[in-house]
Protein backbone atom coordinates (compact mmCIF):
# COMPACT_ATOMS: atom_id res chain seq x y z
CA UNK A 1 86.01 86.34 122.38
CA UNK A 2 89.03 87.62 120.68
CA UNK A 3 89.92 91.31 120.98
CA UNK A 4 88.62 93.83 118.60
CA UNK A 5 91.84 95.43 116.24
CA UNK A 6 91.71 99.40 115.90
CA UNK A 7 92.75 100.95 112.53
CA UNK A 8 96.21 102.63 113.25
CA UNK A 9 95.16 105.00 110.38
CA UNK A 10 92.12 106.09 111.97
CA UNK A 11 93.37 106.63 115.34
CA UNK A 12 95.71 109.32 113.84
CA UNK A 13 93.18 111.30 111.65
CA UNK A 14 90.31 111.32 114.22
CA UNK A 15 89.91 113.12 117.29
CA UNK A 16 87.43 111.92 119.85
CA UNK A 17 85.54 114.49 122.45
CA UNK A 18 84.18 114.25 125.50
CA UNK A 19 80.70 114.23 124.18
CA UNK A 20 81.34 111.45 121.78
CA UNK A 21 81.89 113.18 118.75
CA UNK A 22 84.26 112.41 116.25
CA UNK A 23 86.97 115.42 114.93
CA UNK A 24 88.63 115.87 111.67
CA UNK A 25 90.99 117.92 109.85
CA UNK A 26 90.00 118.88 105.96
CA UNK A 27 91.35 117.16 103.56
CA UNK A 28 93.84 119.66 100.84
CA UNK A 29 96.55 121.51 103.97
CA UNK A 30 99.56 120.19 103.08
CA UNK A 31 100.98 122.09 100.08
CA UNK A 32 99.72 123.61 96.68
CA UNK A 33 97.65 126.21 98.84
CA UNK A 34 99.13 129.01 97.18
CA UNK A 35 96.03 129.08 94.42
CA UNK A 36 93.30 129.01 97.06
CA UNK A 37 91.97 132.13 98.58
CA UNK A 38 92.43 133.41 101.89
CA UNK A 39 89.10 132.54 103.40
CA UNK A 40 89.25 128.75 102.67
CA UNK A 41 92.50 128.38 103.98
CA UNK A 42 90.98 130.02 107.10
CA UNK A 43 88.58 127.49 107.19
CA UNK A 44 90.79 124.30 106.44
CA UNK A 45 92.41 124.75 109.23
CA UNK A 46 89.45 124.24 111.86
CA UNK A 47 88.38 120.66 113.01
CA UNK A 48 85.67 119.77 111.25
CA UNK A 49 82.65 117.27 112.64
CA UNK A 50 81.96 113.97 111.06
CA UNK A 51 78.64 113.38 109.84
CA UNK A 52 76.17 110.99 112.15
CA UNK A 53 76.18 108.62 109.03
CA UNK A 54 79.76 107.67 109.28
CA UNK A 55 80.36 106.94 112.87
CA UNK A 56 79.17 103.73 113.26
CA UNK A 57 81.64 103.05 110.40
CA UNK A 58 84.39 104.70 112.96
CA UNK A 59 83.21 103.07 115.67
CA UNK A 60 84.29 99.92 113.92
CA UNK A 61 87.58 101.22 112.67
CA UNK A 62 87.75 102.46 115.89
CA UNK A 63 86.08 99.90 118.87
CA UNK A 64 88.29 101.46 121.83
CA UNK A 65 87.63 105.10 121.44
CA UNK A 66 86.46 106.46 124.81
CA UNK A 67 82.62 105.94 124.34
């Protein structure tokens, strides 16, 4: 059986823990921030989790990830 390709883009946007959970950064931190307020800056900048309906959609984009 032929090896399983990862999605380059993936593998740089998502963050994988030891518990199997998938990381990601919001979307909206790299310019224009000026007009938002203070606390959702704040809040941008924390990992956020991804939902348990869009993993198994990962873990295709994503077969190698340490499960």
């Amino acid at each position: 059986m032929a090896k399983l390709k990862t999605v380059k883009s993936i593998t740089k946007r998502i963050k994988v823990t030891k518990n199997k959970k998938f990381l990601v950064t919001p979307a909206g931190q790299s310019h224009f921030r000026s007009r938002h307020s203070g606390s959702s800056k704040m809040h941008k900048r924390k990992y956020k989790t991804v939902a348990a309906v869009e993993r198994k959609n990962i873990h295709k984009m994503h077969p190698y990830a340490l499960y």
